[in-house]
C-alpha atoms as a PDB file:
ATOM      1  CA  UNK A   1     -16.006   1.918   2.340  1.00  0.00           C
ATOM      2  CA  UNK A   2     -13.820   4.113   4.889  1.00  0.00           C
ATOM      3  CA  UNK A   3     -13.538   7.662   2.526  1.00  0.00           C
ATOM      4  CA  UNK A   4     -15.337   8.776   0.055  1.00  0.00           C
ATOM      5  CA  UNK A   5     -13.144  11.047  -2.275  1.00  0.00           C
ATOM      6  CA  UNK A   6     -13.111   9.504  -5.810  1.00  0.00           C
ATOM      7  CA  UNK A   7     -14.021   6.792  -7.293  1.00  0.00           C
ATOM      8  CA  UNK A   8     -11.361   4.880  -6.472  1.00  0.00           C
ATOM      9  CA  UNK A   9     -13.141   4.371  -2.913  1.00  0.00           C
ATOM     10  CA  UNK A  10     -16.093   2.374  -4.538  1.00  0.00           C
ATOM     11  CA  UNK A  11     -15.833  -1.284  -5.454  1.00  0.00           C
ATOM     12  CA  UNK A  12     -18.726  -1.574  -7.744  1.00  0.00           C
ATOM     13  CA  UNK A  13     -20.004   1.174  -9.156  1.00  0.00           C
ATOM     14  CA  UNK A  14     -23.355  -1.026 -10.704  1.00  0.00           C
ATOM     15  CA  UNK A  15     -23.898  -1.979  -7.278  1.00  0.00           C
ATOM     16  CA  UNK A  16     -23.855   1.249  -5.507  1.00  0.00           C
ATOM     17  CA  UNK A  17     -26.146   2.644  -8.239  1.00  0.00           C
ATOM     18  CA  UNK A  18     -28.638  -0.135  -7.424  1.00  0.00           C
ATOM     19  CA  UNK A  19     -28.578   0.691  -3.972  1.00  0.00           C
ATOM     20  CA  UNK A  20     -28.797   4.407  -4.591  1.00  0.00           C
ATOM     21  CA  UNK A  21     -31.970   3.173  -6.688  1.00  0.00           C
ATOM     22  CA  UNK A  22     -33.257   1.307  -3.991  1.00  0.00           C
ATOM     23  CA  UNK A  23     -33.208   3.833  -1.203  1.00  0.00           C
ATOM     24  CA  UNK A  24     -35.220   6.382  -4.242  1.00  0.00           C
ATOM     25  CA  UNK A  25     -37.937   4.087  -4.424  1.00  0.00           C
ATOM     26  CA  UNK A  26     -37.881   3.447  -0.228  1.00  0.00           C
ATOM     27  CA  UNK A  27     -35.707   6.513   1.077  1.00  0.00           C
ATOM     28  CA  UNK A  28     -36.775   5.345   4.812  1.00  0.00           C
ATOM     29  CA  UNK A  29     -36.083   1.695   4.513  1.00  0.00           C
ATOM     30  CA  UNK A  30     -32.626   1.926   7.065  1.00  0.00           C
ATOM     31  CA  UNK A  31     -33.745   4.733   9.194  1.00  0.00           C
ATOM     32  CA  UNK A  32     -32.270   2.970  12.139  1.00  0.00           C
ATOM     33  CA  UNK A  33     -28.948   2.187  10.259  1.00  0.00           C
ATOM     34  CA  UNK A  34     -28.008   5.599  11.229  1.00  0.00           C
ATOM     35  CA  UNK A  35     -29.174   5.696  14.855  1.00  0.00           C
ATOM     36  CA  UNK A  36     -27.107   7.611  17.542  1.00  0.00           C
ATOM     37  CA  UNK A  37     -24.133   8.497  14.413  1.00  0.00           C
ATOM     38  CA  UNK A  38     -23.623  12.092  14.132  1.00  0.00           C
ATOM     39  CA  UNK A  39     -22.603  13.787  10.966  1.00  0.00           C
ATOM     40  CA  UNK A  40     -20.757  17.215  10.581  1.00  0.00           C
ATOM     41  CA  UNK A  41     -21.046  19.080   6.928  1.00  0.00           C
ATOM     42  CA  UNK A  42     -18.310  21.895   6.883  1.00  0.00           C
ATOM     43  CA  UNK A  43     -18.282  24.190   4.255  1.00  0.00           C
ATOM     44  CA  UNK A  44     -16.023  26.639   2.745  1.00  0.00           C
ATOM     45  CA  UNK A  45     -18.045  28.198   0.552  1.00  0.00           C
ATOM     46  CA  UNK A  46     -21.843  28.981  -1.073  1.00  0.00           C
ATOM     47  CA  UNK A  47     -23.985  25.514  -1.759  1.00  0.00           C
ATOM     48  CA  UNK A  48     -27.558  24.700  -1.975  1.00  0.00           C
ATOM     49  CA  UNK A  49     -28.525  21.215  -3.904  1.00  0.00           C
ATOM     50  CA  UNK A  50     -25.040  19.640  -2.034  1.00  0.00           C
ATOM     51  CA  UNK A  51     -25.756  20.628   1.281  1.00  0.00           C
ATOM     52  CA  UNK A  52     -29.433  19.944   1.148  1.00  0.00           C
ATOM     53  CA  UNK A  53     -29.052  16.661  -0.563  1.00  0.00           C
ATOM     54  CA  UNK A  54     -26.286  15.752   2.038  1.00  0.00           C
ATOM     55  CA  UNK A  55     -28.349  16.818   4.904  1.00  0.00           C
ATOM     56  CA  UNK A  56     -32.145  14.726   3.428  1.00  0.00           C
ATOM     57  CA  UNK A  57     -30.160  11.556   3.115  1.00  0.00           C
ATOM     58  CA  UNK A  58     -28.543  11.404   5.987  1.00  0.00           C
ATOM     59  CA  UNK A  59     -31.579  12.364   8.050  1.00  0.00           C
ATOM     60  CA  UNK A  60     -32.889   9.506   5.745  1.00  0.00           C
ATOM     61  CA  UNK A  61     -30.880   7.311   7.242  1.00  0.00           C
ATOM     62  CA  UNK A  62     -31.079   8.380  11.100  1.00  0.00           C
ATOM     63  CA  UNK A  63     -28.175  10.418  11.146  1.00  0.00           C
ATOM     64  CA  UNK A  64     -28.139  13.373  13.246  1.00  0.00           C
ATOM     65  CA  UNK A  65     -26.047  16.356  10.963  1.00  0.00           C
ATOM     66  CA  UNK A  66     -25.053  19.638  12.110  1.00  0.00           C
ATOM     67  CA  UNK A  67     -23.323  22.153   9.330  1.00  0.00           C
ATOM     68  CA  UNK A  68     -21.079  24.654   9.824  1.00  0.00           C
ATOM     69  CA  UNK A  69     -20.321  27.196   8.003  1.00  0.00           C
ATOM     70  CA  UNK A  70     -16.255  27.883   8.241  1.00  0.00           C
ATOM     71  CA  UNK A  71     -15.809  30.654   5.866  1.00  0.00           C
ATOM     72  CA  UNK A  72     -18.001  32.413   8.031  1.00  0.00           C
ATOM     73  CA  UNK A  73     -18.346  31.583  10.953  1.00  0.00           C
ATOM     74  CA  UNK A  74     -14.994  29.253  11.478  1.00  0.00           C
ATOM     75  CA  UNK A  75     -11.698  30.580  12.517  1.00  0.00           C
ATOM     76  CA  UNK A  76      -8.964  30.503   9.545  1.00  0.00           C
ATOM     77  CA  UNK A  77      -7.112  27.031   9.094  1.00  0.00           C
ATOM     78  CA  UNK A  78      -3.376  26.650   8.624  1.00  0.00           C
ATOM     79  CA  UNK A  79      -2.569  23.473   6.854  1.00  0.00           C
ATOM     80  CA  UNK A  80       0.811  23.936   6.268  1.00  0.00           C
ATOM     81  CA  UNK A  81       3.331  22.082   8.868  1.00  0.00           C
ATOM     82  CA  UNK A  82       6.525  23.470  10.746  1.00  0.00           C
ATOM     83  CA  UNK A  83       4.917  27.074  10.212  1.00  0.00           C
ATOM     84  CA  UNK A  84       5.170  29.933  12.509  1.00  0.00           C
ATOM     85  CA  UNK A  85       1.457  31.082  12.690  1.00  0.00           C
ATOM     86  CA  UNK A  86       2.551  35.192  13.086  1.00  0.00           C
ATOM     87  CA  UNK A  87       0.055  35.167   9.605  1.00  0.00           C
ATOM     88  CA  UNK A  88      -3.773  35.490   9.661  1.00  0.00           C
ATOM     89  CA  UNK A  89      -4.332  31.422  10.377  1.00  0.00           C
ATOM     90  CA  UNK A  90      -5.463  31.052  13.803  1.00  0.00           C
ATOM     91  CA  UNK A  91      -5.817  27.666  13.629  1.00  0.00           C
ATOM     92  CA  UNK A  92      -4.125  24.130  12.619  1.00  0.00           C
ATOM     93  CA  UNK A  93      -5.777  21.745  11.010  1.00  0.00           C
ATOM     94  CA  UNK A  94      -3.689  19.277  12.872  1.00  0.00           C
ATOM     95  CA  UNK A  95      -5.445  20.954  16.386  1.00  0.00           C
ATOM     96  CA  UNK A  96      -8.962  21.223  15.179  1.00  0.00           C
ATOM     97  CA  UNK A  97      -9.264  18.116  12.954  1.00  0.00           C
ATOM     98  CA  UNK A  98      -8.991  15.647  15.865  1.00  0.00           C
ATOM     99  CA  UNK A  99     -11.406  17.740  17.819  1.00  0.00           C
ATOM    100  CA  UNK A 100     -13.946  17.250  14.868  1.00  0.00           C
ATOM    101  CA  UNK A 101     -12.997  13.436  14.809  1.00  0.00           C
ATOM    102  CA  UNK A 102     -14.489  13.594  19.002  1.00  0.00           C
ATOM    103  CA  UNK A 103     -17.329  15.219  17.633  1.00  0.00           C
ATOM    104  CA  UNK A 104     -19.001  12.995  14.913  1.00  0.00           C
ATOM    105  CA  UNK A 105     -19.196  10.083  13.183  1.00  0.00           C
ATOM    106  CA  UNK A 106     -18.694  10.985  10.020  1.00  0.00           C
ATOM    107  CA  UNK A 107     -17.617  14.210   8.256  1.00  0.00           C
ATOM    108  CA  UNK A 108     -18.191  15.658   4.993  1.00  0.00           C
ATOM    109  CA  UNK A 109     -16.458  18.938   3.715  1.00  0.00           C
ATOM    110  CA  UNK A 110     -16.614  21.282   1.088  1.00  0.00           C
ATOM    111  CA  UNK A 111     -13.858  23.239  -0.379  1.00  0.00           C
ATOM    112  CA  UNK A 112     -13.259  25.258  -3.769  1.00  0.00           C
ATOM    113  CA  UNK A 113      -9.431  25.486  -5.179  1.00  0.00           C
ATOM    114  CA  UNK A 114      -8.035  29.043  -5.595  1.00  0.00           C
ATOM    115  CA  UNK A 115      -7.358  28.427  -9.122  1.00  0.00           C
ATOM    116  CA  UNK A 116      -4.068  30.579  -8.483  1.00  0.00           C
ATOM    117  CA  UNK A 117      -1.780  27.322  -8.121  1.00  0.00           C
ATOM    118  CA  UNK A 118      -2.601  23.465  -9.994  1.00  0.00           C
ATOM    119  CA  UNK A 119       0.091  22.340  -7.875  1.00  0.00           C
ATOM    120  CA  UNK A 120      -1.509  23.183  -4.454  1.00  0.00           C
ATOM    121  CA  UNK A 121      -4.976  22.964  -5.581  1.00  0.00           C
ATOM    122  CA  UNK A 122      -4.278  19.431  -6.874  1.00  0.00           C
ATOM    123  CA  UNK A 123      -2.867  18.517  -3.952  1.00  0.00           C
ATOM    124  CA  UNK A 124      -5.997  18.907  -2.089  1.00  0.00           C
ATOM    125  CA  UNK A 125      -4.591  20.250   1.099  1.00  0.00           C
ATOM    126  CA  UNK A 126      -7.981  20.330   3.907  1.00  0.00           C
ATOM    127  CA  UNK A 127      -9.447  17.451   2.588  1.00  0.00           C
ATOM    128  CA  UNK A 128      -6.013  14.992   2.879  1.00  0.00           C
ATOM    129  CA  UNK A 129      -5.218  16.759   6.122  1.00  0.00           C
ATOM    130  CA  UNK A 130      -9.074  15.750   7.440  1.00  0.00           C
ATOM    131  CA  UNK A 131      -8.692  12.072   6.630  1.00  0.00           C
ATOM    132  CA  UNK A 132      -5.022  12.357   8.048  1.00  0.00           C
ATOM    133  CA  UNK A 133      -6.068  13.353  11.199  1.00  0.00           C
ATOM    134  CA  UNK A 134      -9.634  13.263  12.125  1.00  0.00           C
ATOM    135  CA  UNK A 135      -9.595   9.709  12.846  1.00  0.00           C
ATOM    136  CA  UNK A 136     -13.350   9.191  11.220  1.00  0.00           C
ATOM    137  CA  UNK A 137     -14.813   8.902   7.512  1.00  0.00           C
ATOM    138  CA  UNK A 138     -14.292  11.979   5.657  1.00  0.00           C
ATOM    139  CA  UNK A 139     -16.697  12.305   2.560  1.00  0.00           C
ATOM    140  CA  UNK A 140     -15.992  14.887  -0.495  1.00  0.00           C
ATOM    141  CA  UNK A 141     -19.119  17.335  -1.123  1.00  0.00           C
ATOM    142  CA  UNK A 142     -16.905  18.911  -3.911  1.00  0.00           C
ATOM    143  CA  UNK A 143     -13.254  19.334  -3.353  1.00  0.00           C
ATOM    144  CA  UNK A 144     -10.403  21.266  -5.333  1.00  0.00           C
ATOM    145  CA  UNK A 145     -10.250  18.816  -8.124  1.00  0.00           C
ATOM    146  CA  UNK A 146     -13.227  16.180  -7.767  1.00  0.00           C
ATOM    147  CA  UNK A 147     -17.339  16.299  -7.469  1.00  0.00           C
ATOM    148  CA  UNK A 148     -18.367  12.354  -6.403  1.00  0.00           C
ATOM    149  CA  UNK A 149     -21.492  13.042  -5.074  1.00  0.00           C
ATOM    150  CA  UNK A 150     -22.253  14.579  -8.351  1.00  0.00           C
ATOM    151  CA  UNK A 151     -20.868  12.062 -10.389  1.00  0.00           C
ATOM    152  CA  UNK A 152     -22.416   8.860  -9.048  1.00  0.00           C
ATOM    153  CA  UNK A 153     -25.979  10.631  -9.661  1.00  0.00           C
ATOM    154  CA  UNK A 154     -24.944  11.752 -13.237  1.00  0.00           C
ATOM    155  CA  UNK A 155     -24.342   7.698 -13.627  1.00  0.00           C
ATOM    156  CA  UNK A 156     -27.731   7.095 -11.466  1.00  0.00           C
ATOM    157  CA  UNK A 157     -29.001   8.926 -14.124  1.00  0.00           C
ATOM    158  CA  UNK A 158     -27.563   8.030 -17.437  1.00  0.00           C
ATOM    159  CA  UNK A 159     -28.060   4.502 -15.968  1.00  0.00           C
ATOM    160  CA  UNK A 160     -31.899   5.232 -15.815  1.00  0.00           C
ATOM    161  CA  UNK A 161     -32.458   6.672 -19.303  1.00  0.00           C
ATOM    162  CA  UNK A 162     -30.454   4.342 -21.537  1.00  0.00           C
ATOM    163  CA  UNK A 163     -32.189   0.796 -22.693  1.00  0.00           C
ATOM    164  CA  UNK A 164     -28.989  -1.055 -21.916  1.00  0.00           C
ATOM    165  CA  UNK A 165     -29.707  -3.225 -25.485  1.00  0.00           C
ATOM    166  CA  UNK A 166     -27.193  -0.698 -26.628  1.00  0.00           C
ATOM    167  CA  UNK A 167     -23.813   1.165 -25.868  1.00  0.00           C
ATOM    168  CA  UNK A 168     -25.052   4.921 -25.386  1.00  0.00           C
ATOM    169  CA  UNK A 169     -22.426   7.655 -26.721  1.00  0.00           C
ATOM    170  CA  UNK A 170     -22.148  10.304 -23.768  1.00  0.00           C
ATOM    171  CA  UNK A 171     -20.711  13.989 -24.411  1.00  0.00           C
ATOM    172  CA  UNK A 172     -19.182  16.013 -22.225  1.00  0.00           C
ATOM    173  CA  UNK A 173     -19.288  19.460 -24.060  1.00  0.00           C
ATOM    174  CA  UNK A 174     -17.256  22.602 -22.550  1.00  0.00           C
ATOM    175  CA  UNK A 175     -19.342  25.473 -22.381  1.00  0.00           C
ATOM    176  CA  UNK A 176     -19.069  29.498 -22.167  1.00  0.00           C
ATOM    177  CA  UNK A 177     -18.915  31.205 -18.857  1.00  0.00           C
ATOM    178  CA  UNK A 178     -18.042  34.949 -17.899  1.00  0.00           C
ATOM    179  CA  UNK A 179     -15.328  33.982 -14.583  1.00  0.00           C
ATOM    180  CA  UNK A 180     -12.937  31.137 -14.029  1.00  0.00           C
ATOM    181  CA  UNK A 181     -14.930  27.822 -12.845  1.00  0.00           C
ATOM    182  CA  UNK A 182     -12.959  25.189 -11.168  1.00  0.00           C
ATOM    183  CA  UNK A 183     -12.332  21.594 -13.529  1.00  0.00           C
ATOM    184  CA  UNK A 184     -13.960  19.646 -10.324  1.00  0.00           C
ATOM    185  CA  UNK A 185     -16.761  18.386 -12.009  1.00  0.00           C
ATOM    186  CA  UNK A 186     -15.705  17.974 -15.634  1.00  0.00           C
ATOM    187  CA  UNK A 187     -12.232  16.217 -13.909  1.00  0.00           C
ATOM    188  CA  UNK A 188     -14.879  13.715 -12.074  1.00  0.00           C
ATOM    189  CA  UNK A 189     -17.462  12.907 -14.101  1.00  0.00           C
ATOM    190  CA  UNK A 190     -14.527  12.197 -16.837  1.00  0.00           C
ATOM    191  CA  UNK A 191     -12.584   9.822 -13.769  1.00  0.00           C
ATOM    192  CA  UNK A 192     -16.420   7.927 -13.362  1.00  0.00           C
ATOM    193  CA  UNK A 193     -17.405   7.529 -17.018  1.00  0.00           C
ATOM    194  CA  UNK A 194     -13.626   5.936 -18.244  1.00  0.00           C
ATOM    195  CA  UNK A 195     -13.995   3.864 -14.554  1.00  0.00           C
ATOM    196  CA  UNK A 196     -17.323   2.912 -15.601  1.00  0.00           C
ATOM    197  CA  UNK A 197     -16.692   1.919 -18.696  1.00  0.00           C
ATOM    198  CA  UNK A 198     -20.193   1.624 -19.926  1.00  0.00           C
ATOM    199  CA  UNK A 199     -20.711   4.359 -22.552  1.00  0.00           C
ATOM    200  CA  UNK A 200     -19.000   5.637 -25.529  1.00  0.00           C
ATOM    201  CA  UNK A 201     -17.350   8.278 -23.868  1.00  0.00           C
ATOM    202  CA  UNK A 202     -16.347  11.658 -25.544  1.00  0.00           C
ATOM    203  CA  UNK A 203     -15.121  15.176 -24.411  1.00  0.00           C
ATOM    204  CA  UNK A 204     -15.371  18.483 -26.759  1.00  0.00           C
ATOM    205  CA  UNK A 205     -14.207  21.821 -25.675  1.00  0.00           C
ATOM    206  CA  UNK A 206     -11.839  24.294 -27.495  1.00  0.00           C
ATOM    207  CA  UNK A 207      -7.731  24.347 -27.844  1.00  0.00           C
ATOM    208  CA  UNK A 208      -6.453  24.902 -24.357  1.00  0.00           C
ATOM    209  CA  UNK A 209      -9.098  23.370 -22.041  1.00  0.00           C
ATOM    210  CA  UNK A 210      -8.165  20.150 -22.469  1.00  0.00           C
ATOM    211  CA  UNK A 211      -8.109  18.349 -18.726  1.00  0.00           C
ATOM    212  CA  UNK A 212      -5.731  16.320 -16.699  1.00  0.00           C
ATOM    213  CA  UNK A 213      -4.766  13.159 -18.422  1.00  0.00           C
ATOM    214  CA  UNK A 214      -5.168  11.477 -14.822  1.00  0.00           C
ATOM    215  CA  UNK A 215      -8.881  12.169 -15.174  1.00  0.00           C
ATOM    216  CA  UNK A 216      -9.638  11.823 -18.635  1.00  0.00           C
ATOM    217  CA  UNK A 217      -8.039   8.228 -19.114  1.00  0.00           C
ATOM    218  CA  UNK A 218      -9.057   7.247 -22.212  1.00  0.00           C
ATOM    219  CA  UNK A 219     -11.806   9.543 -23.423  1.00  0.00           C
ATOM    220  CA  UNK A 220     -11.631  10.742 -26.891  1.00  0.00           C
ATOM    221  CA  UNK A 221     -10.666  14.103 -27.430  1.00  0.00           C
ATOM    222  CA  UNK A 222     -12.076  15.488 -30.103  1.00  0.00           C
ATOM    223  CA  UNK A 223     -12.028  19.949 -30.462  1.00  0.00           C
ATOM    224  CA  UNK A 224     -15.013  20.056 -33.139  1.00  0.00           C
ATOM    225  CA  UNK A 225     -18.218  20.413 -30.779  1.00  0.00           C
ATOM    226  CA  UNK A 226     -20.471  19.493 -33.894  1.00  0.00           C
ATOM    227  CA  UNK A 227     -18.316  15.943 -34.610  1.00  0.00           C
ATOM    228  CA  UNK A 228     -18.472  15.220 -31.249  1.00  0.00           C
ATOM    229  CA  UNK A 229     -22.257  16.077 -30.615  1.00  0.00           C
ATOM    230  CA  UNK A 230     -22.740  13.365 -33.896  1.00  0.00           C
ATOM    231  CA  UNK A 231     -25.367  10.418 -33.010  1.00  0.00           C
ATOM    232  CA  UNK A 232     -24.687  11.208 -28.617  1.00  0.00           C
ATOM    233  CA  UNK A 233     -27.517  10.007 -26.447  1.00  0.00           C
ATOM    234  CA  UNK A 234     -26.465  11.737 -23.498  1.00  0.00           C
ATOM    235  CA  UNK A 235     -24.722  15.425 -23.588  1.00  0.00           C
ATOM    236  CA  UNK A 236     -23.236  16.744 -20.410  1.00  0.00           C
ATOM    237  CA  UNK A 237     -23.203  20.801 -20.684  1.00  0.00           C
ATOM    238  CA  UNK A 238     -20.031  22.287 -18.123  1.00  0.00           C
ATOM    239  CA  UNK A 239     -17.789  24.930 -18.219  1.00  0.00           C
ATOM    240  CA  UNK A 240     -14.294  24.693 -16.990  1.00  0.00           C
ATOM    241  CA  UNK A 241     -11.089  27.291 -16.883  1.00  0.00           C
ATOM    242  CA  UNK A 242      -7.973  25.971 -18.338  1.00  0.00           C
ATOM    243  CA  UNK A 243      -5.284  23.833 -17.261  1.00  0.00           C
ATOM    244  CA  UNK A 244      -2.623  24.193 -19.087  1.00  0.00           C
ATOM    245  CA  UNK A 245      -3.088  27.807 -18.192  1.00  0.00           C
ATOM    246  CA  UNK A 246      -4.177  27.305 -14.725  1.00  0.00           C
ATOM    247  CA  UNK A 247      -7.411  29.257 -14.025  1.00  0.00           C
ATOM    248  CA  UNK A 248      -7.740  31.652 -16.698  1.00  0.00           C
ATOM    249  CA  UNK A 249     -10.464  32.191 -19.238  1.00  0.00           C
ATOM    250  CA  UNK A 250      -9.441  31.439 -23.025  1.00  0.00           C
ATOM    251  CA  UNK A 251     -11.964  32.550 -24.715  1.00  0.00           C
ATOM    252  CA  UNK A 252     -15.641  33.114 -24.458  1.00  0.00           C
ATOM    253  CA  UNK A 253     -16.909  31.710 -27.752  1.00  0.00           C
ATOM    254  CA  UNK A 254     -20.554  31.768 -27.638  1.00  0.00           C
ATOM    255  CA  UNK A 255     -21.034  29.110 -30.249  1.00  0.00           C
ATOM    256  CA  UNK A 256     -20.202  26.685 -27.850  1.00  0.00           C
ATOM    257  CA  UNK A 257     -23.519  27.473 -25.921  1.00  0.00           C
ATOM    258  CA  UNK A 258     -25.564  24.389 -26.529  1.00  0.00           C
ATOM    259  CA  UNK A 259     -29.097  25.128 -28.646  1.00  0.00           C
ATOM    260  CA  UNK A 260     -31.661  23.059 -29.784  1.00  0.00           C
ATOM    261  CA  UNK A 261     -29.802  23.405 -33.715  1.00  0.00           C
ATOM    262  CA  UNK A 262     -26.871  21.718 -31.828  1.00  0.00           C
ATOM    263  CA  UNK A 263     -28.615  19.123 -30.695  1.00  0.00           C
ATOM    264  CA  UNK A 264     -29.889  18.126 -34.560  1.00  0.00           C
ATOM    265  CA  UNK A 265     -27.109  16.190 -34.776  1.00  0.00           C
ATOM    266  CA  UNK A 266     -27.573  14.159 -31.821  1.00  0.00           C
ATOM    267  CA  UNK A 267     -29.562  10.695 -31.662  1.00  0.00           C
ATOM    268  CA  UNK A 268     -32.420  12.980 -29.412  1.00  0.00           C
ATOM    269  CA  UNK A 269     -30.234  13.590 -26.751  1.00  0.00           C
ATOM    270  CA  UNK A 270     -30.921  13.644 -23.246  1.00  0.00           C
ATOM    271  CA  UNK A 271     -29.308  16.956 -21.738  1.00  0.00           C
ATOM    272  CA  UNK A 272     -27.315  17.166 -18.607  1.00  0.00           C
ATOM    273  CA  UNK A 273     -25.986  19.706 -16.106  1.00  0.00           C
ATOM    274  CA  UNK A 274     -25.087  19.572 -12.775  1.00  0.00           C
ATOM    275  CA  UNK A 275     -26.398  23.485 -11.657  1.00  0.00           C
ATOM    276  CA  UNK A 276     -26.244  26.111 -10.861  1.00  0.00           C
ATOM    277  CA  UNK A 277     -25.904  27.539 -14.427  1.00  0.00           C
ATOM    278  CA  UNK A 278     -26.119  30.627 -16.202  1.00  0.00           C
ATOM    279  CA  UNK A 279     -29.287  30.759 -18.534  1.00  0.00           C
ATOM    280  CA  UNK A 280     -28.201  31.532 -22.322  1.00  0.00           C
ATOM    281  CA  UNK A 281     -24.796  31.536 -22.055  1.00  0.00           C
ATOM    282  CA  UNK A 282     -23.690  27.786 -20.866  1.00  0.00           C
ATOM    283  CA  UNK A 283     -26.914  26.036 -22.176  1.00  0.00           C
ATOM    284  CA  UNK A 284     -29.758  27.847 -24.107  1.00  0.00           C
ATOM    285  CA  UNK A 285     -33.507  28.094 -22.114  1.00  0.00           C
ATOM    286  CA  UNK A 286     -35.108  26.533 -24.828  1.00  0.00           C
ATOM    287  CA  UNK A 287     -32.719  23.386 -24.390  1.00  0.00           C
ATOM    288  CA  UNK A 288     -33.344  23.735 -20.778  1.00  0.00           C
ATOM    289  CA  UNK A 289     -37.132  23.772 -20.173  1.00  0.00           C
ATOM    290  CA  UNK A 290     -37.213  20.866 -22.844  1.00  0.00           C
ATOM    291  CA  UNK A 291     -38.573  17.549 -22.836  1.00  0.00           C
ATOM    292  CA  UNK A 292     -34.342  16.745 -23.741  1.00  0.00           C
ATOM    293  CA  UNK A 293     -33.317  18.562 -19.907  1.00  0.00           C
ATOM    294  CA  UNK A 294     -32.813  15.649 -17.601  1.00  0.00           C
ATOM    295  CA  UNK A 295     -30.942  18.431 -15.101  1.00  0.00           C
ATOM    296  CA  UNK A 296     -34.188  18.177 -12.679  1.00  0.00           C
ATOM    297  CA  UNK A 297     -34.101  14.090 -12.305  1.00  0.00           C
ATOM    298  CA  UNK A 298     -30.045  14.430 -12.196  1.00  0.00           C
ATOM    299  CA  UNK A 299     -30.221  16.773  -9.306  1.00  0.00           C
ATOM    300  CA  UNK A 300     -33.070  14.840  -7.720  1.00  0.00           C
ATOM    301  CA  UNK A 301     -30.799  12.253  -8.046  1.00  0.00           C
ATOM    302  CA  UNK A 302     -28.599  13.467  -5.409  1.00  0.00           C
ATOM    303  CA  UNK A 303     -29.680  12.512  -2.227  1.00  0.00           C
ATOM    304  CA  UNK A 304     -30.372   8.845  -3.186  1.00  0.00           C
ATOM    305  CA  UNK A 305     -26.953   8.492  -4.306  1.00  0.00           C
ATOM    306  CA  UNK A 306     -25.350  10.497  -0.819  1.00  0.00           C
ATOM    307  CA  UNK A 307     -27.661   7.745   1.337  1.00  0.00           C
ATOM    308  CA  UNK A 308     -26.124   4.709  -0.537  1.00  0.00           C
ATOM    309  CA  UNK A 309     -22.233   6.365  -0.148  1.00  0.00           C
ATOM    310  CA  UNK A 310     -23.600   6.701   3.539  1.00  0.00           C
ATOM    311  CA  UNK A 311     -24.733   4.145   4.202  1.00  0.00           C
ATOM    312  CA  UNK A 312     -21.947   1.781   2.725  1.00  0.00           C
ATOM    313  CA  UNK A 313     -19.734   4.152   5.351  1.00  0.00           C
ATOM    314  CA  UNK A 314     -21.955   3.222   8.291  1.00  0.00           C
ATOM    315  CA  UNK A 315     -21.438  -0.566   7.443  1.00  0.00           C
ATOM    316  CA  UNK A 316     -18.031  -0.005   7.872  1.00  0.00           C
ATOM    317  CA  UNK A 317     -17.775   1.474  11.440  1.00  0.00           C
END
């Protein structure tokens, strides 16, 4: 493994999910796999369970990590070429990504789309112009369209909590939200569940926030939450803006909000969600803080599945 963007980078998704298992049970096993590498995390914007999961596996693994914060404390990037820089870019990326290449080892970054334009957003700008010209392993900790990291560990952890006798049915339900959210995860958990192929897989939400066809594969659709929810083992709670209507907010129906009456017509459902999320308007507390919520063991999940992406990387150099 060279990148890790998609997952298009991995060639067995069972197998990397057994080795994500096997560093949870021994997280210190390959301490010295990592010996002398360095590791830079650059982010973009706010993150807590990605940039502390990041940072615990690859100190896991021996890896020395150093973050930086660049919409803080970084100078503005220009990623656009044959520009004159007269704007409020101080920097090109083609200057300062080969600098970050003689740096470290490895780099992961972090970016959030504007949700102005699909077509720039989509064509995911900083993190193409990072593997293009840092020279080293560039690894996605959420980018303007995908969430990896997040969606190997929602597999980790549907993989975990099904008997494997049978085919579970997985949901992945859209879900109220007061501002425009980015379609990063739903996009890449949808890319990892039709690449899996493992599960039943199904995705509810209302008229208009229906996702990229390059992502959803072939998912069912189906636009009745209560249909979909029928006989699911797993349900995935995550709101998204819309497409079709890049970035805007069609409606707030709060009937969508997942409750324990929703979940009646599941087969017991385990609950998913990858955080941070708002209490009693995308999923209900009582859902939450019951014995369905799987949301703690899915973020635990996490760092073992950054140390196996790591340390397939390391292999590889």
């Amino acid at each position: 493994m060279r990148h890790f963007t998609s997952v298009s980078d991995v060639a067995d998704i069972d197998e990397l999910v057994e080795k994500a298992l096997v560093y949870r049970a021994n997280p210190l096993a390959d301490m010295a796999l990592g010996n002398g590498k360095r590791m830079g995390l650059l982010f973009m914007n706010p993150s807590m369970r990605t940039r502390i999961s990041t940072h615990v596996a690859a100190r896991n693994l021996g890896i020395e990590v150093i973050v930086f914060n660049m919409d803080k404390d970084g100078w503005k990037l220009e990623l656009e070429d044959d520009v004159v820089m007269n704007g409020t870019s101080v920097e090109h990326i083609k200057d300062a990504a080969p600098v970050l290449g003689a740096y470290f080892d490895v780099l992961g970054v972090r970016t959030f789309p504007t949700l102005i334009s699909k077509e720039d957003d989509y064509a995911e700008p900083l993190l193409s112009s990072l593997i293009k010209y840092a020279g080293i392993p560039v690894v996605s900790l959420e980018s303007s369209t995908l969430h990896p990291l997040q969606s190997l560990a929602d597999i980790i952890t549907i993989s975990e909590h099904h008997n494997r006798l049978t085919r579970p049915k997985v949901v992945l339900t859209w879900a109220p939200h007061i501002k425009p959210i980015p379609q990063c995860v739903a996009n890449s958990f949808s890319q990892w569940m039709t690449t899996w192929g493992q599960a039943d897989f199904v995705i509810t939400h209302p008229h208009g926030y229906e996702l990229d066809t390059a992502y959803t594969g072939n998912a069912t659709i189906e636009y009745d939450q209560q249909a979909a929810l029928q006989g699911a083992d797993f349900v995935y709670v995550k709101n998204w803006s819309s497409v079709s209507e890049y970035g805007k907010v069609l409606t707030e129906d709060s009937n969508w909000m997942l409750t324990r009456e929703h979940l009646l017509a599941t087969n017991d459902a385990r609950v998913m969600h990858c955080l941070p999320l708002r209490r009693n308007l995308e999923l209900s507390g009582e859902v939450l803080d019951s014995d369905n919520s799987i949301v703690t063991m899915q973020a635990a999940n996490r760092v073992c599945a950054t140390q196996a992406v790591l340390a397939e990387i390391l292999k590889s150099l």
